[in-house]
Protein backbone atom coordinates (compact mmCIF):
# COMPACT_ATOMS: atom_id res chain seq x y z
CA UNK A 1 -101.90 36.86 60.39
CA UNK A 2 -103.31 39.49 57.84
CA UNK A 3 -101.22 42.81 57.92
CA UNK A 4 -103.76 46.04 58.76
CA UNK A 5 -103.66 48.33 56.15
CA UNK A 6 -101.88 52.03 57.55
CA UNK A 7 -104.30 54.17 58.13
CA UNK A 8 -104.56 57.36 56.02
CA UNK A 9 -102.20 56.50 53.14
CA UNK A 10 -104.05 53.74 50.19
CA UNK A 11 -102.33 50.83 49.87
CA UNK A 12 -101.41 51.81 45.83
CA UNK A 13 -99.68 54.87 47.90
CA UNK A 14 -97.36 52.48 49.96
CA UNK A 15 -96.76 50.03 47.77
CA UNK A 16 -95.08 52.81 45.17
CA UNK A 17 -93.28 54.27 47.64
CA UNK A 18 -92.01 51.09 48.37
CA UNK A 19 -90.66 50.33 45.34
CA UNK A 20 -89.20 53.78 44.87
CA UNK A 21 -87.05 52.71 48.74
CA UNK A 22 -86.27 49.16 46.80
CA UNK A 23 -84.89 50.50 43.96
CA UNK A 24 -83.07 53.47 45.54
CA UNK A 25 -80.87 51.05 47.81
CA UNK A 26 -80.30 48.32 45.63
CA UNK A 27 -78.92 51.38 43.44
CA UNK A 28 -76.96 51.95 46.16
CA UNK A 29 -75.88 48.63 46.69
CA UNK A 30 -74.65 48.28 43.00
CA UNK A 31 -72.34 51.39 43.10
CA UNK A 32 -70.97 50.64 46.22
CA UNK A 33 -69.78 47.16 44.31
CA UNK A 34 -68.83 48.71 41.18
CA UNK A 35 -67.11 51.18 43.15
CA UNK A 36 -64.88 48.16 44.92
CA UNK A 37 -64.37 46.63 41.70
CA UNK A 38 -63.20 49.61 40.17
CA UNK A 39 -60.16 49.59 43.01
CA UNK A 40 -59.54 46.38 42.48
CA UNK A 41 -58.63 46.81 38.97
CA UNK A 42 -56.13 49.53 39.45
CA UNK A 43 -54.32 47.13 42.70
CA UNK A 44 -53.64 50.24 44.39
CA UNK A 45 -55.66 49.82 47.10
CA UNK A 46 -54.82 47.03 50.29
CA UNK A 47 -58.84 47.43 50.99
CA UNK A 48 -59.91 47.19 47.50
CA UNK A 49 -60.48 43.39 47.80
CA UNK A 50 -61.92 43.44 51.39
CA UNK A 51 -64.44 45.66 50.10
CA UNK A 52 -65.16 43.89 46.96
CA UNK A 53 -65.97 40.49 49.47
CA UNK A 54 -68.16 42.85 51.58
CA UNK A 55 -70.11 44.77 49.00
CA UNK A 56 -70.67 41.63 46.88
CA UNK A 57 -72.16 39.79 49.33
CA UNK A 58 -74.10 42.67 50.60
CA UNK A 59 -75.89 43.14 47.30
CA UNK A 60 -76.56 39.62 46.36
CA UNK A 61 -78.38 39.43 50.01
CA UNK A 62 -80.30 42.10 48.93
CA UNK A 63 -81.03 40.32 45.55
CA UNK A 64 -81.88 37.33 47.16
CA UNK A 65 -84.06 38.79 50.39
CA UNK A 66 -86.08 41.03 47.74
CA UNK A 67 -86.53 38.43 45.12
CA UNK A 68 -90.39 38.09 45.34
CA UNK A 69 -90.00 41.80 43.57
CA UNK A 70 -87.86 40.95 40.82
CA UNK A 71 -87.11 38.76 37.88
CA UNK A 72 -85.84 35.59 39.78
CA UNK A 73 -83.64 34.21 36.80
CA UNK A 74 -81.08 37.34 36.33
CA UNK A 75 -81.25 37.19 40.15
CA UNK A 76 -79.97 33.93 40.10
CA UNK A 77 -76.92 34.73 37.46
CA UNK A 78 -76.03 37.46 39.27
CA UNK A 79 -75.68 35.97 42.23
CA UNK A 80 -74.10 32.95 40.88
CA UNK A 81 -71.36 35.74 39.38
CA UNK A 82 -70.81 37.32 41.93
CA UNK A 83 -70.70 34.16 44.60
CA UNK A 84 -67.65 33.00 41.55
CA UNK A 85 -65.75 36.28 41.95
CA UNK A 86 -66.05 35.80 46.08
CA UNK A 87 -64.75 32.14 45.71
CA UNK A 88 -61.40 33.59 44.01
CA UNK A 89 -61.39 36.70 46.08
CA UNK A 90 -61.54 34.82 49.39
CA UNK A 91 -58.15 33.07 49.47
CA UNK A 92 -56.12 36.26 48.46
CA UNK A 93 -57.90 38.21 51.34
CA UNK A 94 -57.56 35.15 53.29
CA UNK A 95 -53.18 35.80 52.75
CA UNK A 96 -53.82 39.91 53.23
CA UNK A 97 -54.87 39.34 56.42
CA UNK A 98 -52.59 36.91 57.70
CA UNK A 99 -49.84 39.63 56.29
CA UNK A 100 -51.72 42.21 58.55
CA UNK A 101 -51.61 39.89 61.45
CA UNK A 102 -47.60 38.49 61.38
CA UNK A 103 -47.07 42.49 61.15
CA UNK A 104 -48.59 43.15 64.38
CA UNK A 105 -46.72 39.99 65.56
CA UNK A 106 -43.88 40.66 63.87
CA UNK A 107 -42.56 44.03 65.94
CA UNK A 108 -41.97 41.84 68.99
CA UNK A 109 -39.77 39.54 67.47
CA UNK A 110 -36.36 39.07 67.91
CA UNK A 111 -33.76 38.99 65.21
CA UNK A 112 -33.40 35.11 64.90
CA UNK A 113 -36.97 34.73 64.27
CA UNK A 114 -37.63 37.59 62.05
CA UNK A 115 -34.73 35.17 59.87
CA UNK A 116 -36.69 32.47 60.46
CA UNK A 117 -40.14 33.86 59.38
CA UNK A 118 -38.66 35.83 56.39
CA UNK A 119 -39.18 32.80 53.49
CA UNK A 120 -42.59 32.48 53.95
CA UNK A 121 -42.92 36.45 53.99
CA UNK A 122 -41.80 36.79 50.83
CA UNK A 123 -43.86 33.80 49.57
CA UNK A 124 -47.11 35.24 51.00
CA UNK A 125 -46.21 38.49 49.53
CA UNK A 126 -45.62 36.96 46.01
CA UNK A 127 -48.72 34.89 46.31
CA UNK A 128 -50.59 38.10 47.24
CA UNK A 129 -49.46 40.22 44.36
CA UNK A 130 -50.33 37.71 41.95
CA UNK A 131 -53.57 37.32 43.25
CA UNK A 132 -54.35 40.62 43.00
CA UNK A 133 -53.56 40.77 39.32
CA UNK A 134 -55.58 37.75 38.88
CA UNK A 135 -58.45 39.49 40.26
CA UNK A 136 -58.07 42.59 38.60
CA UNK A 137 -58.28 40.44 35.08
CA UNK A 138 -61.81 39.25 36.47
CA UNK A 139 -62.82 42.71 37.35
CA UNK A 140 -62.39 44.45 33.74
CA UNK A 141 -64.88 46.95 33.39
CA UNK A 142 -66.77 44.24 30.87
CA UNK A 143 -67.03 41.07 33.74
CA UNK A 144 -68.55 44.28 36.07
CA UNK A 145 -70.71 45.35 33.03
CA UNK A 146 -72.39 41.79 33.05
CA UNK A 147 -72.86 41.94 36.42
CA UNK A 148 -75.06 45.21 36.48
CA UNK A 149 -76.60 44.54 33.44
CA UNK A 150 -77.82 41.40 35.22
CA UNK A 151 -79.25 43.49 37.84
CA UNK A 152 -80.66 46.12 35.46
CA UNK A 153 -83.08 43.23 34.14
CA UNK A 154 -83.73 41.46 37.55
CA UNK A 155 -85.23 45.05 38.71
CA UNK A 156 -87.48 45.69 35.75
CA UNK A 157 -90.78 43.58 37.05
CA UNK A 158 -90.19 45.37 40.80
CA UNK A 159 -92.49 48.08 40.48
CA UNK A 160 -95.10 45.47 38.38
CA UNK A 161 -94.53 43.21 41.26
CA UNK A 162 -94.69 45.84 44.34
CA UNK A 163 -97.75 47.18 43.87
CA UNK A 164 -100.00 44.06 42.39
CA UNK A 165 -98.91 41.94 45.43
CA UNK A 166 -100.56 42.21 48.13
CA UNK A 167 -97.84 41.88 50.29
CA UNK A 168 -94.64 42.40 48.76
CA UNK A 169 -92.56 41.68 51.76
CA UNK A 170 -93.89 38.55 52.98
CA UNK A 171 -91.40 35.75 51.46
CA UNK A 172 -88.68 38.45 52.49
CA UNK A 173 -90.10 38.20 56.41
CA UNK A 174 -90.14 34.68 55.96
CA UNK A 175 -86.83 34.67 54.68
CA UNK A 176 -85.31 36.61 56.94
CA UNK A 177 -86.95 35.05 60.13
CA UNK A 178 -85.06 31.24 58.42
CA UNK A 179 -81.76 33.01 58.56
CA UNK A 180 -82.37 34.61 62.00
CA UNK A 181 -82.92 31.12 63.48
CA UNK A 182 -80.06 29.91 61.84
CA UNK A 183 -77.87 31.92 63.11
CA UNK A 184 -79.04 32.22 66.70
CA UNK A 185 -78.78 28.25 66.58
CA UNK A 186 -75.33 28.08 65.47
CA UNK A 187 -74.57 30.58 68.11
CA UNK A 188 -76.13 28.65 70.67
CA UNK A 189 -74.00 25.79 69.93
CA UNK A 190 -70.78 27.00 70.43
CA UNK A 191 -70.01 25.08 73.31
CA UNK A 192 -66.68 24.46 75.08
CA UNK A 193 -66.01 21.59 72.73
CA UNK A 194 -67.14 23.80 69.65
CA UNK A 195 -64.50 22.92 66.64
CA UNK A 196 -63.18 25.53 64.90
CA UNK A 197 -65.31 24.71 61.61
CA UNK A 198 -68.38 25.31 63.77
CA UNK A 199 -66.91 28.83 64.58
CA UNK A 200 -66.43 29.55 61.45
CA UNK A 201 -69.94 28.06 60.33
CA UNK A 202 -71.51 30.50 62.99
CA UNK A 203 -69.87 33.45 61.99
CA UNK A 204 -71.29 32.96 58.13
CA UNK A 205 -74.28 32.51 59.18
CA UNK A 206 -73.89 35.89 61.84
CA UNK A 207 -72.71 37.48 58.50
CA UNK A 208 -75.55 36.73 56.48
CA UNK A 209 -78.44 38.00 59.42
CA UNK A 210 -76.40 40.96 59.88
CA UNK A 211 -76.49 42.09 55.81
CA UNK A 212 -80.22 41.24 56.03
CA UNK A 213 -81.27 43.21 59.00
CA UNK A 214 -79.18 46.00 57.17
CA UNK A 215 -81.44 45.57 54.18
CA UNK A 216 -84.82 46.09 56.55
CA UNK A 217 -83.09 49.03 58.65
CA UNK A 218 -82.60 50.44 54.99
CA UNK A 219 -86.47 49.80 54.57
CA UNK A 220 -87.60 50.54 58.01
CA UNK A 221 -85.04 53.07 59.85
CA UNK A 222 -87.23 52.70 62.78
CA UNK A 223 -86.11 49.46 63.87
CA UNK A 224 -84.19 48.73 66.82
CA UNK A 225 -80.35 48.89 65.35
CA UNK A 226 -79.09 47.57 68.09
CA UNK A 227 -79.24 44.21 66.95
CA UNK A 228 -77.33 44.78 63.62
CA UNK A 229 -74.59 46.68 66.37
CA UNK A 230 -74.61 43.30 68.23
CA UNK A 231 -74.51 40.53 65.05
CA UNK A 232 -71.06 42.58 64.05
CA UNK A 233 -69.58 42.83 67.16
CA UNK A 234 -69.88 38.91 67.05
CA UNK A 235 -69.03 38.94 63.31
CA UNK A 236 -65.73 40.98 64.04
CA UNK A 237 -65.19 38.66 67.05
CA UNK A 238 -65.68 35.08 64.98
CA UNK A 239 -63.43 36.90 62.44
CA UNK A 240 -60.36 37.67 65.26
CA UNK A 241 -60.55 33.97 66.70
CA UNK A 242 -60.45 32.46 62.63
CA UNK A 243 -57.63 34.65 61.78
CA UNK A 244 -55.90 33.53 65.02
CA UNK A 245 -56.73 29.87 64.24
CA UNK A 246 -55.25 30.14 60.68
CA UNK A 247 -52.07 31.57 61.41
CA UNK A 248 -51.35 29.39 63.97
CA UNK A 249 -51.65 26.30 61.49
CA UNK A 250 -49.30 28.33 58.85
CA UNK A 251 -46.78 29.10 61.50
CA UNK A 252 -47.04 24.85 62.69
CA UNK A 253 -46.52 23.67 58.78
CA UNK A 254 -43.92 26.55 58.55
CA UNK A 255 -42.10 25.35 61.57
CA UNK A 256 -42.00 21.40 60.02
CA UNK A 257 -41.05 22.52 57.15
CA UNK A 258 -37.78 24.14 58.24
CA UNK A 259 -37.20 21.33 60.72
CA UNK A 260 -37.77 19.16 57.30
CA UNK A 261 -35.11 20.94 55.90
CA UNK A 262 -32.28 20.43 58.28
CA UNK A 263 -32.75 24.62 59.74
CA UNK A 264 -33.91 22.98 63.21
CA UNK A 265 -32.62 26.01 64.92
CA UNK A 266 -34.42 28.26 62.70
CA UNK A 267 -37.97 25.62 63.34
CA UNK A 268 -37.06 26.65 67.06
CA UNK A 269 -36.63 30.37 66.79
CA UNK A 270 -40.29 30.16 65.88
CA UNK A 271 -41.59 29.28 69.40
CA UNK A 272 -42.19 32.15 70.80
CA UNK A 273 -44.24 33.44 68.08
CA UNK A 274 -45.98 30.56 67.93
CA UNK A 275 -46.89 30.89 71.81
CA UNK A 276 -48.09 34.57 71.43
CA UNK A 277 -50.60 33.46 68.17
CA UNK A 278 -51.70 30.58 70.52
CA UNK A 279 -52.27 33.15 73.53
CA UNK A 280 -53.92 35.35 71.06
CA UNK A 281 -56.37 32.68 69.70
CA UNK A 282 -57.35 31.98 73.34
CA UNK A 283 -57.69 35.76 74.06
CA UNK A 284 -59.76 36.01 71.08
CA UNK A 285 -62.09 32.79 72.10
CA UNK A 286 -62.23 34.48 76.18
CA UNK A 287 -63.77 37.61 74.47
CA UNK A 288 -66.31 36.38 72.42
CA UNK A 289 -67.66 34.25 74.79
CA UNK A 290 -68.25 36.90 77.00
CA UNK A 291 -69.70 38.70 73.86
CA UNK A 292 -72.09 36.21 73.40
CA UNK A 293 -72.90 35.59 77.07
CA UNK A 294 -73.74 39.77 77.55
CA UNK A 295 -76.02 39.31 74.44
CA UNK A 296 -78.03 36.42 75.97
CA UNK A 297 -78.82 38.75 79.16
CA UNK A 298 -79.58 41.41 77.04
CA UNK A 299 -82.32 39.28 75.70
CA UNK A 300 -83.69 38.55 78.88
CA UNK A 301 -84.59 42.00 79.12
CA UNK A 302 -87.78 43.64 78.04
CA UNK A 303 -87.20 45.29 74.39
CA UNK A 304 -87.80 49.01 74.27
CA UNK A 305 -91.49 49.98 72.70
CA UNK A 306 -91.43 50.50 69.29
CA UNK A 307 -91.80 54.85 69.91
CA UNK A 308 -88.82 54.60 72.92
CA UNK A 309 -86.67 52.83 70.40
CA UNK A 310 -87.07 54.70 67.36
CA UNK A 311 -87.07 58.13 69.59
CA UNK A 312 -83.53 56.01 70.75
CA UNK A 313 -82.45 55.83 67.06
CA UNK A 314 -82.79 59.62 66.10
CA UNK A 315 -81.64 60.84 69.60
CA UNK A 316 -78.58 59.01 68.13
CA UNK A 317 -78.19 60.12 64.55
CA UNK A 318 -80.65 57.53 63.41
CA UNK A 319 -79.63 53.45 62.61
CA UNK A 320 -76.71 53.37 60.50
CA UNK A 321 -76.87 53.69 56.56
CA UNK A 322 -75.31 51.79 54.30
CA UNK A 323 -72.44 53.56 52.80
CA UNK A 324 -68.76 53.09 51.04
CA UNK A 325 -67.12 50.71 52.95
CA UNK A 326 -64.44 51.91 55.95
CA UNK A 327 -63.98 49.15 57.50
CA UNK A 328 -62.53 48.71 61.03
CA UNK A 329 -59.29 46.99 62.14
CA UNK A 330 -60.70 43.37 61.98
CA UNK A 331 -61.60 43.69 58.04
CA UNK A 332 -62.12 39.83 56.99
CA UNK A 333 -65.41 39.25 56.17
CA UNK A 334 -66.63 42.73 57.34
């Protein structure tokens, strides 16, 4: 259906201004990422990497929702670049937070199985440190360089583009309703059988609606944030259940190997730590079912009018801005 123009304002008027929002938070966007690869190139920082994953694949959303605005080639480089330098960030974040995990599991543990868990410790710390230094080589301030230049020339049509369509946000609406239904059918078929690569399929696509609602509360502050609140919760909660899920696999092929190796009391030691990562996985499963079942009968309610919700929003300091990453105690895949 045909959008009705705003009354009082010429459609040149909004169009400009919407460029001028566009440009502002993809800005944003970009120094937040340079900003994360900056920390990851002086390895001083256990978030620097988390961030880097988080920022990276907050701005090529962006790219890709606005791309009826831009220059669709450099916004396929970049995004190619930057999808490359997630690929080989993933598995060292992937060992940081099973670190961060055995650690919290790790002050229960008795002396025999502290031993027994203190081989692959020093592997995974190894592994981590030279991970780190391989990413800082593919975060030199020249790789980065490319990377914004890219995005300098992808932006130069956008104010062309913004104000001679004559909608410039209809492929994003489009776009973003696709990845909406995606990930509200992924959710929906989590079942009790649900394997755990459908859990972690579900929480990528979660991931991915979440950064682009972000990108149209950045556009349109008025909008209910409450969803975006809701897609990390389950995010976070997806996140919990994988880490459980992989560390309980590590500590299995640890345990073997040991047994493998003729240290059978050593394999055994492991048990109980095994048992709480187990109890832990199911804990995390309990809660986000009952996440996800409190969102469906939230759904079943009316939605607030449009005034009630953003009155809502500024009653409560407004929907939440994008800003240098923080993030909480679940950090994979923020």
């Amino acid at each position: 259906m045909k959008r009705e123009p705003e009354k009082g304002r010429a459609p040149g008027s909004r169009h400009r201004d919407l460029a001028f929002r566009l440009e502002a938070d993809l800005a944003h966007r970009e120094s937040l990422f340079a900003a994360a690869a900056r920390r990851v190139r002086e390895r001083d920082d256990p978030e620097a990497i988390h961030d880097l994953r988080v920022t990276s694949r907050r701005l090529s959303e962006a790219i890709q929702l606005w791309g009826a605005t831009l220059d669709a080639r450099h916004v396929r480089r970049v995004r190619r670049r930057l999808r490359q330098l997630r690929r080989e960030a993933g598995p060292v974040r992937e060992m940081e937070s099973t670190l961060e995990l055995l650690r919290v599991y790790e002050k229960s543990l008795g002396n025999e199985a502290r031993a027994s868990l203190e081989p692959y410790l020093r592997r995974l710390r190894r592994q981590i440190k030279a991970g780190r230094r391989r990413l800082a080589r593919l975060t030199t301030s020249k790789q980065v360089g490319k990377i914004l230049e890219g995005l300098a020339r992808a932006r130069l049509p956008l104010r062309t583009r913004t104000e001679k369509l004559p909608d410039p946000l209809q492929d994003a609406r489009r776009r973003m309703a696709r990845t909406r239904r995606a990930s509200e059918r992924l959710l929906t078929a989590l079942g009790p059988l649900a394997t755990e690569e459908a859990f972690h399929d579900a929480r990528i696509a979660i991931k991915k609606d979440r950064y682009a609602a972000e990108c149209w509360i950045e556009l349109e502050p008025s909008r209910d944030a409450e969803r975006v609140t809701r897609l990390q919760a389950l995010q976070r909660a997806l996140g919990t259940l994988r880490d459980h899920a992989v560390l309980e696999k590590i500590l299995e092929e640890h345990a073997l190997d040991l047994a493998a190796h003729g240290h059978l009391s050593r394999a055994q030691a492991l048990g109980p730590l095994r048992e709480a990562v187990q109890r832990g996985r199911t804990e995390a499963r309990t809660a986000f079912r009952r996440l996800a079942a409190s969102g469906r009968r939230s759904k079943d309610r009316p939605e607030p009018a449009p005034a009630r919700a953003a009155t809502k929003a500024a009653s409560a300091g407004g929907p939440p801005r994008l800003r240098a990453v923080h993030p909480p105690a679940r950090r994979p895949g923020s």
